[in-house]
N, C-alpha and C. Protein backbone atom coordinates (compact mmCIF):
# COMPACT_ATOMS: atom_id res chain seq x y z
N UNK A 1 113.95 17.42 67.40
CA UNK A 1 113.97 18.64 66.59
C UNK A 1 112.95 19.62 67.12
N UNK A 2 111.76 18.78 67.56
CA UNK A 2 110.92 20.21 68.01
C UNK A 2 111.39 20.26 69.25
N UNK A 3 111.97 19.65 70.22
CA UNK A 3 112.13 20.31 71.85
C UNK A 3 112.83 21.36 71.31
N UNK A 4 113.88 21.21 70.41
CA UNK A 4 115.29 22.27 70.23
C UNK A 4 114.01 23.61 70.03
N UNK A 5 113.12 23.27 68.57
CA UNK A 5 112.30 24.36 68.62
C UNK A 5 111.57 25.50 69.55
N UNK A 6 111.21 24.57 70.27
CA UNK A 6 110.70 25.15 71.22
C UNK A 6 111.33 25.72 72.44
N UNK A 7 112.91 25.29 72.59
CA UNK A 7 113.95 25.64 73.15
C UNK A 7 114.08 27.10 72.95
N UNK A 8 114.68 27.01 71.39
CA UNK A 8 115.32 28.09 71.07
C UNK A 8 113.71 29.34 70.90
N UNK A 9 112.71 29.53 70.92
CA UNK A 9 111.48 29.78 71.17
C UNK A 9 111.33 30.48 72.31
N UNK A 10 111.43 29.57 73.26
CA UNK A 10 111.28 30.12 74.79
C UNK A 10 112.66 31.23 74.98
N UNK A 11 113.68 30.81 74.68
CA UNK A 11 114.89 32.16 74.80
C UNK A 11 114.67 33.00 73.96
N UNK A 12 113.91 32.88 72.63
CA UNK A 12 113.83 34.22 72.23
C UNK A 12 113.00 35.42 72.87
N UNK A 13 111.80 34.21 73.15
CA UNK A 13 110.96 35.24 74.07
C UNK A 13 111.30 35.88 75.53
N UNK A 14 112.32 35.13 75.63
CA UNK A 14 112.96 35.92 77.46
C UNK A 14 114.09 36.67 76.88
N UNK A 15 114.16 36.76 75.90
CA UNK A 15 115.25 37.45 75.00
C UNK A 15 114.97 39.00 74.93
N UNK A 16 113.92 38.57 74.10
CA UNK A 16 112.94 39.95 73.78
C UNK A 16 112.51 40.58 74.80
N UNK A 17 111.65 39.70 75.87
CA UNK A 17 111.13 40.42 76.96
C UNK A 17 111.89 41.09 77.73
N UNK A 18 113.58 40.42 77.75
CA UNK A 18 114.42 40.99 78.95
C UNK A 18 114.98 42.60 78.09
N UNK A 19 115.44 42.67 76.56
CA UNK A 19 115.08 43.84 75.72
C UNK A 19 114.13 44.44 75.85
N UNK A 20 112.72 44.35 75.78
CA UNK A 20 111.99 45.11 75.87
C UNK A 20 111.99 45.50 77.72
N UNK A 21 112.18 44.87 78.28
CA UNK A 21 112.20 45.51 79.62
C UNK A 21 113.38 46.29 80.14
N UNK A 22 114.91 46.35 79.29
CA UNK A 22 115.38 47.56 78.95
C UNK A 22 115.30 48.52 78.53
N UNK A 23 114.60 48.46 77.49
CA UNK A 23 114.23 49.52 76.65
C UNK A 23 112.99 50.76 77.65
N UNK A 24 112.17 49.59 78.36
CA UNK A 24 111.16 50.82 78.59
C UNK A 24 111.47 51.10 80.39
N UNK A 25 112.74 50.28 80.73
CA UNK A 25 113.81 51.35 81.86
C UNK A 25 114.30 51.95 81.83
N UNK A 26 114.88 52.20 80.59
CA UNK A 26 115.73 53.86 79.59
C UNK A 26 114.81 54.86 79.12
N UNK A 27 113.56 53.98 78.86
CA UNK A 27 112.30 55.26 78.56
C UNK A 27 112.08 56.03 79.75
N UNK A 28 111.89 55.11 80.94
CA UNK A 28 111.26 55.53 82.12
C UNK A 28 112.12 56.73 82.79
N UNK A 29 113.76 56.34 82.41
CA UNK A 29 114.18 57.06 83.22
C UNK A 29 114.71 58.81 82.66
N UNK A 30 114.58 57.78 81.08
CA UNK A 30 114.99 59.71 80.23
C UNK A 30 113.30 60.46 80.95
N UNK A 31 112.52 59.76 80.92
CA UNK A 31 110.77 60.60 81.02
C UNK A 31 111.07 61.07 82.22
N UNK A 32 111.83 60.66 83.67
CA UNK A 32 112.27 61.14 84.25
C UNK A 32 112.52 62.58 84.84
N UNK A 33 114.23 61.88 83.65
CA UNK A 33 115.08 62.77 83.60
C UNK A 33 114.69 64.50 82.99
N UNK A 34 113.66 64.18 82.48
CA UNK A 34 112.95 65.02 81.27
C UNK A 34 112.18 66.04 82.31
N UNK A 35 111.23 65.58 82.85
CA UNK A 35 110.34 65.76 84.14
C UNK A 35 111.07 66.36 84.82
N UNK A 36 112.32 66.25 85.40
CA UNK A 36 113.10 66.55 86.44
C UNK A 36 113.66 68.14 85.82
N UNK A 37 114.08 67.80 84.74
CA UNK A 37 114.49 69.96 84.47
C UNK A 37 113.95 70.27 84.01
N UNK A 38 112.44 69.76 83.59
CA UNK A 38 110.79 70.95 83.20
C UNK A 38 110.78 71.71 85.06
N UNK A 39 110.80 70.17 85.75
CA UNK A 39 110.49 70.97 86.99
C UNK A 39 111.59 72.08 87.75
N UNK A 40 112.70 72.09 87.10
CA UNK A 40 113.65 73.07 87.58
C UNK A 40 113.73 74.02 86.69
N UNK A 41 112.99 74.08 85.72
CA UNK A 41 113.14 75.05 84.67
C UNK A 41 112.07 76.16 85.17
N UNK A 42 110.72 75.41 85.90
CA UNK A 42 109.47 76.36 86.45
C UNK A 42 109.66 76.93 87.44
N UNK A 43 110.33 75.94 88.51
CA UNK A 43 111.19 76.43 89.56
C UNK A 43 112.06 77.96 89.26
N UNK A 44 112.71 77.92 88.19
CA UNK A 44 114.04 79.12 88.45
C UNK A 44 112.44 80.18 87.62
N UNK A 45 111.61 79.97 86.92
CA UNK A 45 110.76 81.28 86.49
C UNK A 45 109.97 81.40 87.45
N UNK A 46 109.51 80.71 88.35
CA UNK A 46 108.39 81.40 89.66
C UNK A 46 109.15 81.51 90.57
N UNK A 47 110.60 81.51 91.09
CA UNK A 47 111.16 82.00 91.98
C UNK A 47 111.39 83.27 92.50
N UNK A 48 110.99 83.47 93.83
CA UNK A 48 110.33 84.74 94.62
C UNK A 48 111.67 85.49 94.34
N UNK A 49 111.30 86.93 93.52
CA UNK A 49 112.27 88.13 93.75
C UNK A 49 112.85 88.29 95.04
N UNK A 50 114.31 88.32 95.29
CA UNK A 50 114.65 88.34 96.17
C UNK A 50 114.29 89.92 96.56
N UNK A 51 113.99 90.84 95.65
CA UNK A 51 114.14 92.50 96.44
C UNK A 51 112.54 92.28 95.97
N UNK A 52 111.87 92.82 96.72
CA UNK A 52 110.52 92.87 96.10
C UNK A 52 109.56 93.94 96.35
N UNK A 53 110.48 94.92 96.45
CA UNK A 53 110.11 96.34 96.61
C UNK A 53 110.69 96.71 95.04
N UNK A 54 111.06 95.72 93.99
CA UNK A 54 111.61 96.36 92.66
C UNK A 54 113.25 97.59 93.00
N UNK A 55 113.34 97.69 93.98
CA UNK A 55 114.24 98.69 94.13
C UNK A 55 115.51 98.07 94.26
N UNK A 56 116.61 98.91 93.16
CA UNK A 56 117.99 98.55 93.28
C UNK A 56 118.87 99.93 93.49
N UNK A 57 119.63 99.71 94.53
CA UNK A 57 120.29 100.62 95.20
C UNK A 57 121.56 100.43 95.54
N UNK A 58 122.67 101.06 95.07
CA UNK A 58 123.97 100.57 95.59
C UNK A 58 124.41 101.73 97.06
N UNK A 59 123.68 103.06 96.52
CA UNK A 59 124.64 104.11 97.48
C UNK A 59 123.32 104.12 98.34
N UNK A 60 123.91 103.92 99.68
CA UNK A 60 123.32 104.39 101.05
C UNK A 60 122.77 105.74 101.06
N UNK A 61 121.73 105.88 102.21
CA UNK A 61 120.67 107.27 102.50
C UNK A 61 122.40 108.17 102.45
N UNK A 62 123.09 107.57 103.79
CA UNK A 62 124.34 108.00 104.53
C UNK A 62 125.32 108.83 103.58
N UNK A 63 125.18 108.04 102.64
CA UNK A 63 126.80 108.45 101.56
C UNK A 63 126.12 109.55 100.61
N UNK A 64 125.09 109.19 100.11
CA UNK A 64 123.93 110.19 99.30
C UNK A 64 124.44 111.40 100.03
N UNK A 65 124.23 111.66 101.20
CA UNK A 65 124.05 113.02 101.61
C UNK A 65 125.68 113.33 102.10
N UNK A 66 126.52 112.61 102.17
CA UNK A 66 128.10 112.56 102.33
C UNK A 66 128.49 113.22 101.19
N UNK A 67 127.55 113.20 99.60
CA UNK A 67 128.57 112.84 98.73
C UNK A 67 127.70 114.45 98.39
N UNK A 68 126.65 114.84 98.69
CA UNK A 68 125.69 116.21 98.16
C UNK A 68 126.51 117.29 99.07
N UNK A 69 127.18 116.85 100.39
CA UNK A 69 127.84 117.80 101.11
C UNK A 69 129.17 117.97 100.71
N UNK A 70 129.55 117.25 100.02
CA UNK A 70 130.95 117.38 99.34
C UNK A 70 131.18 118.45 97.82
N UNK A 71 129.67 118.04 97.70
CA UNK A 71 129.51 119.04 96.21
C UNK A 71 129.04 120.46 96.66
N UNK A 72 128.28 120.72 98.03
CA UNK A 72 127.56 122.29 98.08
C UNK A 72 128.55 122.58 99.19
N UNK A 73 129.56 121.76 99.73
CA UNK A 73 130.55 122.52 101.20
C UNK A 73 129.63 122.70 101.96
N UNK A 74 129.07 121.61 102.47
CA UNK A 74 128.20 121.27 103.46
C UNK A 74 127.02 121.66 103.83
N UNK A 75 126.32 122.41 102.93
CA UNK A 75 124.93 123.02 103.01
C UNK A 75 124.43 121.65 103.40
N UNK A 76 122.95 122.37 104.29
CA UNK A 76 122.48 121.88 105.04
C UNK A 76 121.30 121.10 104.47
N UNK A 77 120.88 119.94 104.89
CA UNK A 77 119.99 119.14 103.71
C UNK A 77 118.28 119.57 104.69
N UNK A 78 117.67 119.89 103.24
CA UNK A 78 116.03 120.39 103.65
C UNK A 78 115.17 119.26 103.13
N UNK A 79 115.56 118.48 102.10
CA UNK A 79 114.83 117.64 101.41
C UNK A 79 115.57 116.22 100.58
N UNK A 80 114.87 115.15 100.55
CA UNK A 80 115.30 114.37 100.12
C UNK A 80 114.53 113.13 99.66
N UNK A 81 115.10 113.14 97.75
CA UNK A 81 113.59 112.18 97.03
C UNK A 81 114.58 110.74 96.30
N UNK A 82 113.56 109.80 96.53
CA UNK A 82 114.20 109.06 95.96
C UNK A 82 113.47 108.16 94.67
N UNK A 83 113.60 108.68 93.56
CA UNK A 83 112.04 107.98 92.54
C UNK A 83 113.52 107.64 91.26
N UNK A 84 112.21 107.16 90.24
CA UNK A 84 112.73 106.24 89.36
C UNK A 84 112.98 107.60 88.04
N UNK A 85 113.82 107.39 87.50
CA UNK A 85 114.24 108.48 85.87
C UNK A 85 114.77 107.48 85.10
N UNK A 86 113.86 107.13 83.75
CA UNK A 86 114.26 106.48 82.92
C UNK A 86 114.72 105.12 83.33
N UNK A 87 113.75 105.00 84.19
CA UNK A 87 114.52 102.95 84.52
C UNK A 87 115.00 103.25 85.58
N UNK A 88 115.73 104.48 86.35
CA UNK A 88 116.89 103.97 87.35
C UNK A 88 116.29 104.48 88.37
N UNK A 89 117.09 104.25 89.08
CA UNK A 89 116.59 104.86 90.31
C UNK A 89 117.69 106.00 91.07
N UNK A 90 116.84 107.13 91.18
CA UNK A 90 117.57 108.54 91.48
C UNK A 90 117.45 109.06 92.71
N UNK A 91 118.57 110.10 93.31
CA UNK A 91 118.83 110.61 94.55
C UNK A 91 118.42 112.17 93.74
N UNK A 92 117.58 113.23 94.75
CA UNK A 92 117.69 113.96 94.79
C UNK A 92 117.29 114.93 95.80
N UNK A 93 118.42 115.05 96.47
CA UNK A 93 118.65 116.27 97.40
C UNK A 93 118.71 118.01 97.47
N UNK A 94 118.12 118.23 98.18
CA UNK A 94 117.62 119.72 98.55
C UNK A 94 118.07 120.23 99.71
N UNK A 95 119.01 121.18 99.38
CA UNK A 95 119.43 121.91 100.90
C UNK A 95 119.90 123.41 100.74
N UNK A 96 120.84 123.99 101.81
CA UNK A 96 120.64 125.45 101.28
C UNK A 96 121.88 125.49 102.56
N UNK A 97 122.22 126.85 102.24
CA UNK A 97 123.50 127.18 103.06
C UNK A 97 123.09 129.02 103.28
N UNK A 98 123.61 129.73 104.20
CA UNK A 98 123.78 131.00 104.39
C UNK A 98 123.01 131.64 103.07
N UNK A 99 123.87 131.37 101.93
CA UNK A 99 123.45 132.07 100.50
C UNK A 99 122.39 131.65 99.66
N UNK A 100 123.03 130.80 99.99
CA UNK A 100 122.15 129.12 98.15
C UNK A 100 121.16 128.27 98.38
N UNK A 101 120.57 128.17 97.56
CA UNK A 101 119.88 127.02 97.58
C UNK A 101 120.51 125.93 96.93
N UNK A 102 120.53 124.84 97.34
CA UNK A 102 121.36 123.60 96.18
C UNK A 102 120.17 122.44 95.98
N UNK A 103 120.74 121.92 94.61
CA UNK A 103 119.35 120.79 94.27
C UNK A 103 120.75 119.97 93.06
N UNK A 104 120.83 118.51 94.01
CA UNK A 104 122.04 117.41 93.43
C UNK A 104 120.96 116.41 93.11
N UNK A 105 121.10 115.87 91.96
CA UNK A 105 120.90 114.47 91.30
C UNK A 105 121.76 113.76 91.09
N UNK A 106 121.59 113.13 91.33
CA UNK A 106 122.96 111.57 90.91
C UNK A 106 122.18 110.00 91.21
N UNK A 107 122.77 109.36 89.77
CA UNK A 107 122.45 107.82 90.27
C UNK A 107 122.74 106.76 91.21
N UNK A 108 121.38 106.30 91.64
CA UNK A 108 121.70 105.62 92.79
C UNK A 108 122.67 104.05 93.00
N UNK A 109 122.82 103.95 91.79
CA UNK A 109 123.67 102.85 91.55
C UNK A 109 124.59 102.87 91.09
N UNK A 110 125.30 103.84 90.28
CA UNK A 110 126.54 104.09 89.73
C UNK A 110 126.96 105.52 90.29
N UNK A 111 126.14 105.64 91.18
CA UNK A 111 126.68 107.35 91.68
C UNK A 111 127.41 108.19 90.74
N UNK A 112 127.04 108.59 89.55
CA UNK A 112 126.82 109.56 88.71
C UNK A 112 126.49 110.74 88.79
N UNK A 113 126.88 111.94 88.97
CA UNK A 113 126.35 112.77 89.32
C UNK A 113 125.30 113.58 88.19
N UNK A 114 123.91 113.53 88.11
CA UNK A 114 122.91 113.55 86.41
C UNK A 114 122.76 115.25 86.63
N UNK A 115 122.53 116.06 87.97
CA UNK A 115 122.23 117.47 87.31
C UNK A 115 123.23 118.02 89.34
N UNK A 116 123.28 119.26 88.78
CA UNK A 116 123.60 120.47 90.22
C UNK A 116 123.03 121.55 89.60
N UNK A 117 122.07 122.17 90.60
CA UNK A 117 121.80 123.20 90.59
C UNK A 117 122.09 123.68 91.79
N UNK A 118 122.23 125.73 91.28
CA UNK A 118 122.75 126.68 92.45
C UNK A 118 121.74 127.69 92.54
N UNK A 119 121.32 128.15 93.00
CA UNK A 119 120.09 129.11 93.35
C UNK A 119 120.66 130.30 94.61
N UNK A 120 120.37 132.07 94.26
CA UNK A 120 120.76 132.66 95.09
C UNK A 120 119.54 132.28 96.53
N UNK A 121 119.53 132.99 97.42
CA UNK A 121 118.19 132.77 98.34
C UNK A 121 117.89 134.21 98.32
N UNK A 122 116.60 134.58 98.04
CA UNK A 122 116.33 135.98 98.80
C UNK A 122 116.64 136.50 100.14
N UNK A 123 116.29 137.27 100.42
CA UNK A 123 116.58 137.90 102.09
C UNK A 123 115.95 137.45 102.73
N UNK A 124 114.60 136.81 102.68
CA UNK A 124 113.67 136.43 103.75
C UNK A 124 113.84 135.21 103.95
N UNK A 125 114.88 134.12 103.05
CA UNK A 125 114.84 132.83 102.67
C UNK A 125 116.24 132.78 103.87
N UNK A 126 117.02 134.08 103.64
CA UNK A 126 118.71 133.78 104.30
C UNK A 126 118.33 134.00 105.97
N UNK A 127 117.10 133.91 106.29
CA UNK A 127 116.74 134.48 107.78
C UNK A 127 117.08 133.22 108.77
N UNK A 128 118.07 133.40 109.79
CA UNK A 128 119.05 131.83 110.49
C UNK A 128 117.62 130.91 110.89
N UNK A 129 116.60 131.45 111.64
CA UNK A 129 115.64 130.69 111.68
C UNK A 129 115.11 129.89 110.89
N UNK A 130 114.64 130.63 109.88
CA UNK A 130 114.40 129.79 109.14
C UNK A 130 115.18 128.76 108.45
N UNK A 131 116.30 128.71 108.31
CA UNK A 131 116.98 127.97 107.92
C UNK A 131 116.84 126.85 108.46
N UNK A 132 117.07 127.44 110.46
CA UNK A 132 117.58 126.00 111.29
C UNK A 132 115.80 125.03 111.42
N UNK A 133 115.40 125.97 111.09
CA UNK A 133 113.65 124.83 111.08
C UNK A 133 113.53 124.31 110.05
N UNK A 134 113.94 124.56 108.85
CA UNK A 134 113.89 123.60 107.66
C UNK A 134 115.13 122.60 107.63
N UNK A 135 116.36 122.88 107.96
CA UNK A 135 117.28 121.87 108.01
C UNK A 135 116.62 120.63 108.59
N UNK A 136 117.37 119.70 108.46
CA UNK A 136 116.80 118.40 109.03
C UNK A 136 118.18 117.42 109.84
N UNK A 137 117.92 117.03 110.45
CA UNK A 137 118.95 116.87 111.38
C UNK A 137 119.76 115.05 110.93
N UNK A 138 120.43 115.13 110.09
CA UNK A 138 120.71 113.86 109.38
C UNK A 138 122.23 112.69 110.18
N UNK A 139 122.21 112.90 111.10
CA UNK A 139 123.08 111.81 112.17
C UNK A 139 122.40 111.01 112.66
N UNK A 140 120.87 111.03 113.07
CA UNK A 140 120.01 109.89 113.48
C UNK A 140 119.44 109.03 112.29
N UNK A 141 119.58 109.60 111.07
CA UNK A 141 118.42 108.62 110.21
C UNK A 141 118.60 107.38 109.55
N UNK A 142 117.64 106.46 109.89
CA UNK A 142 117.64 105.54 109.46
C UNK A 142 117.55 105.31 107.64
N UNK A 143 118.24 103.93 107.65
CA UNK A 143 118.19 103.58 106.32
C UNK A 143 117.36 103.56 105.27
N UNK A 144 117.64 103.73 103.99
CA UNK A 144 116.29 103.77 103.41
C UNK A 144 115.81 101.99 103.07
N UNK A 145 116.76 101.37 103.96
CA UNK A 145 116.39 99.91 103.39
C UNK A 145 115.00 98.95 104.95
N UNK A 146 116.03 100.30 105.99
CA UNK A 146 114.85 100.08 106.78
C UNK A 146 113.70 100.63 107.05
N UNK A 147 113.59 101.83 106.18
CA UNK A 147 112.53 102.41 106.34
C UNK A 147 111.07 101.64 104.74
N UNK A 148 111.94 100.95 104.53
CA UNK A 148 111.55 100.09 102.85
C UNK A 148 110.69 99.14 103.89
N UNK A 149 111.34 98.18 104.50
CA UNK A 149 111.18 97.07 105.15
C UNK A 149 110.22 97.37 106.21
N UNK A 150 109.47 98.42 106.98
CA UNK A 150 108.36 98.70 107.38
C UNK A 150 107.73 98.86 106.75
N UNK A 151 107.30 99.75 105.74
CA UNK A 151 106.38 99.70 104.44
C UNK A 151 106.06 98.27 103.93
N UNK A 152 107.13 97.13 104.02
CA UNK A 152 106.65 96.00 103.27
C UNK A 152 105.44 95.33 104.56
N UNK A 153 105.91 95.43 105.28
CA UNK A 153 105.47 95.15 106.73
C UNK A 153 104.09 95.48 106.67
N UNK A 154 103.85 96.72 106.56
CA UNK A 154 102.28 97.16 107.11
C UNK A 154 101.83 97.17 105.12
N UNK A 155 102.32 97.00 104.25
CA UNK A 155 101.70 96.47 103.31
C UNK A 155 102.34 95.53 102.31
N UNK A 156 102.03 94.41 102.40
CA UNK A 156 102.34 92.99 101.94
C UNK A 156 102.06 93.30 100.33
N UNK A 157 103.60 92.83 99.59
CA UNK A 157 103.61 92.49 98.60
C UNK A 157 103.83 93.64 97.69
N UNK A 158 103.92 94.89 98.44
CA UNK A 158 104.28 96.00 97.89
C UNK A 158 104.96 96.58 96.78
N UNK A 159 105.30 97.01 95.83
CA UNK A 159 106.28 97.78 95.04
C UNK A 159 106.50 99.28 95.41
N UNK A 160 107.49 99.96 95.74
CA UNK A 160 107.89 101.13 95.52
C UNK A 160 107.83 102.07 94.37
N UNK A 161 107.24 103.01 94.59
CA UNK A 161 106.80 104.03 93.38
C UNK A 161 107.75 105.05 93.58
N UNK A 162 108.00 105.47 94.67
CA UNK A 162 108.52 106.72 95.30
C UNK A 162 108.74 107.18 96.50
N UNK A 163 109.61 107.78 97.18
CA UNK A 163 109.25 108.03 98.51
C UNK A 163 110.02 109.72 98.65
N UNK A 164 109.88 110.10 99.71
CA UNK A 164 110.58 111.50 99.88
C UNK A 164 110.92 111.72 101.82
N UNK A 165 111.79 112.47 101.87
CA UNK A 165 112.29 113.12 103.10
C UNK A 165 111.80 114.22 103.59
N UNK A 166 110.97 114.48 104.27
CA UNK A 166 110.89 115.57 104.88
C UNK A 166 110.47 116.15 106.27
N UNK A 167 110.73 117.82 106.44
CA UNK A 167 110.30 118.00 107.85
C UNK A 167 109.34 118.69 107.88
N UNK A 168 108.83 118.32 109.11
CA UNK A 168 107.17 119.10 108.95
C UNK A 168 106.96 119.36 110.96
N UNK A 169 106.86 120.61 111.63
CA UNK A 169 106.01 120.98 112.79
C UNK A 169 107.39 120.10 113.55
N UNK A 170 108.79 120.59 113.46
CA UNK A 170 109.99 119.60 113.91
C UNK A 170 109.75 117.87 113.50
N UNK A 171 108.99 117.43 112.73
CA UNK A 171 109.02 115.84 112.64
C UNK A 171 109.65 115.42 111.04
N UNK A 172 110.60 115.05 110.99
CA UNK A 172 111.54 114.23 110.12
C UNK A 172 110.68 112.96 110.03
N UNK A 173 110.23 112.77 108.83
CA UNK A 173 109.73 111.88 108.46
C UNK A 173 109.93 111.17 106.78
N UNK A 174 109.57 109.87 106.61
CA UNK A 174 109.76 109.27 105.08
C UNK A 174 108.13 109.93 104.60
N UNK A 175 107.34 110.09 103.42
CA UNK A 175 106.22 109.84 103.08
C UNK A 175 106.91 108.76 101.36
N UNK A 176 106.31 107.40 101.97
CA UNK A 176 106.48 106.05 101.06
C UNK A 176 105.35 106.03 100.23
N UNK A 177 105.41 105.96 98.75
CA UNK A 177 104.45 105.67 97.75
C UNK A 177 104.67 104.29 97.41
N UNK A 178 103.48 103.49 97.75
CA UNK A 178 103.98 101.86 96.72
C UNK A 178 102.66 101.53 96.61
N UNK A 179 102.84 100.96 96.06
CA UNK A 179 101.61 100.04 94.94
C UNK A 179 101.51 98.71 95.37
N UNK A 180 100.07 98.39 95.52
CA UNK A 180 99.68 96.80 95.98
C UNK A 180 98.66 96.50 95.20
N UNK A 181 98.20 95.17 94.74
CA UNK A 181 97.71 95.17 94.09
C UNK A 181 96.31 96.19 93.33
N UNK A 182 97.24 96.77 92.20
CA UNK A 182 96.60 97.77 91.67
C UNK A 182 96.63 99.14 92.73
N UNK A 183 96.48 99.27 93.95
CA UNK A 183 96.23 99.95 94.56
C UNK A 183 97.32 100.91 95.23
N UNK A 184 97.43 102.00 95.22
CA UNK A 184 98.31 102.97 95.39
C UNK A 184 98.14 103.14 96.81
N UNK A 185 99.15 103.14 98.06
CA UNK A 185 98.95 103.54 99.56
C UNK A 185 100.42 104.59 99.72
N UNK A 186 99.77 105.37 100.71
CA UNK A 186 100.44 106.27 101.23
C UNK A 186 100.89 106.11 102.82
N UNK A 187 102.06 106.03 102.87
CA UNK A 187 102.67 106.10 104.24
C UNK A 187 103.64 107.04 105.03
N UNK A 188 103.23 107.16 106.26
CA UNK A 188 104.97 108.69 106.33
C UNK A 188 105.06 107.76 107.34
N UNK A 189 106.54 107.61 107.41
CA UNK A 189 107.27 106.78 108.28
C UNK A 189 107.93 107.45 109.04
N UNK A 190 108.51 107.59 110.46
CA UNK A 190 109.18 108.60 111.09
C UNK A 190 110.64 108.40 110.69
N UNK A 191 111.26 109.25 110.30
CA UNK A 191 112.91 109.01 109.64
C UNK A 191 114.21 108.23 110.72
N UNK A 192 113.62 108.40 112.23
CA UNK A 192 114.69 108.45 112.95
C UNK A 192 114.35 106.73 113.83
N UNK A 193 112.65 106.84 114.28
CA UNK A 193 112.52 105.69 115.35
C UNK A 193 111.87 104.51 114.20
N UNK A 194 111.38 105.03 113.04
CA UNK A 194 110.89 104.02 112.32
C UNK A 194 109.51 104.01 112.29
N UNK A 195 108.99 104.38 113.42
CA UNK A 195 107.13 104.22 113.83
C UNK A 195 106.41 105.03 112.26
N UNK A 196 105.59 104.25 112.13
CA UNK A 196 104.09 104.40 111.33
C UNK A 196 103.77 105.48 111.91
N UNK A 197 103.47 106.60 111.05
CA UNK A 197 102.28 108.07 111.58
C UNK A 197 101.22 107.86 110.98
N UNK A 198 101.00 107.60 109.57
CA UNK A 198 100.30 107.81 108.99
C UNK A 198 100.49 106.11 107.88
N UNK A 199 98.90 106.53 107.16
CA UNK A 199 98.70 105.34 105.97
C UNK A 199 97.60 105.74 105.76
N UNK A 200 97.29 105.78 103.79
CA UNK A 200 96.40 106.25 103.34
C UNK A 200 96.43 105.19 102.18
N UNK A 201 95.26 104.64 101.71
CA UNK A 201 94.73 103.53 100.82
C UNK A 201 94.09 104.15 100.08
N UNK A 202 94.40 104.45 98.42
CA UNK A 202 93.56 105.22 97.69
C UNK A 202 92.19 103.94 97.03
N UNK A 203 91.20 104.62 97.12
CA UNK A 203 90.07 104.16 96.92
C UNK A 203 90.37 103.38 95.08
């Protein structure tokens, strides 16, 4: 009677133990499992912005000024900004023809057209010279995604504030506003070869 006791004794305890050593292989592996999508959950919130200039852009430098020559009958482009209105991000072009001055807004992502203005030019403004020295010569220029991508270059980690088009002494150039930590820098980028002219680090 007692071997049986002690029989049935010893299987309970390899009974239990082989239960309890299930039990805390189902613990181990939910703690795991648990562990495993905390760590994919931190993963998808510290994952590096893929654009990290903040800038979203659907319409090209190219089509921007395709689509401003379609609205003024081809006046000639003098200027060109590209900054943020209300969240988005905006095209606005400056050019002028024989008569007019023209000034097109439209969104850069839904190409919207937001304002047109028409302006007469005075007489001293309609003078051909002057015209052909402020025009800017827009068949060579580079992208604004490559002219983005040097700016990230000569300053790491950048955001875009603003940038603009212009000509100055015959030189077509970007001048890029972005922000690094805390710190505001200034760059003019050449519009056509890409080269750095300038960079200014506000104190």
């Amino acid at each position: 009677m007692k071997k049986n006791l002690v029989m049935v004794s010893i299987f309970g305890i390899i009974g239990l133990t082989f239960l309890t050593g299930c039990e805390n292989k189902e613990v181990k592996t939910q703690v795991k499992e648990d562990i495993t999508e905390k760590k994919l959950d931190i993963e998808e919130l510290v994952k590096p912005d893929p654009n990290p200039e903040g800038v979203k852009i659907e319409v090209t430098l190219a089509d921007a000024i395709t689509r401003y020559q379609e609205l003024t009958k081809d006046a000639t482009v003098t200027e060109v900004e590209l900054e943020k209105e209300r969240g988005n991000w905006v095209y606005k072009i400056e050019g002028k023809d024989d008569t007019n001055d023209y000034k097109v807004v439209y969104d850069a992502v839904t190409k919207e057209v937001l304002d047109k203005e028409t302006e007469p030019l005075d007489r001293e403004e309609q003078d051909e010279s002057v015209l052909d020295a402020q025009a800017i010569e827009i068949s060579k220029l580079a992208e604004v995604e490559e002219i983005l991508k040097v700016a990230e270059e000569k300053v790491k980690g950048s955001r875009l504030e603003e940038m603009s088009l212009e000509k100055n002494l015959g030189i077509t150039y970007w001048e890029v506003s972005v922000r690094a930590d805390n710190k505001k820098v200034k760059l003019k980028i050449d519009a056509i070869s890409k080269e750095l002219l300038e960079i200014k680090f506000d104190d």
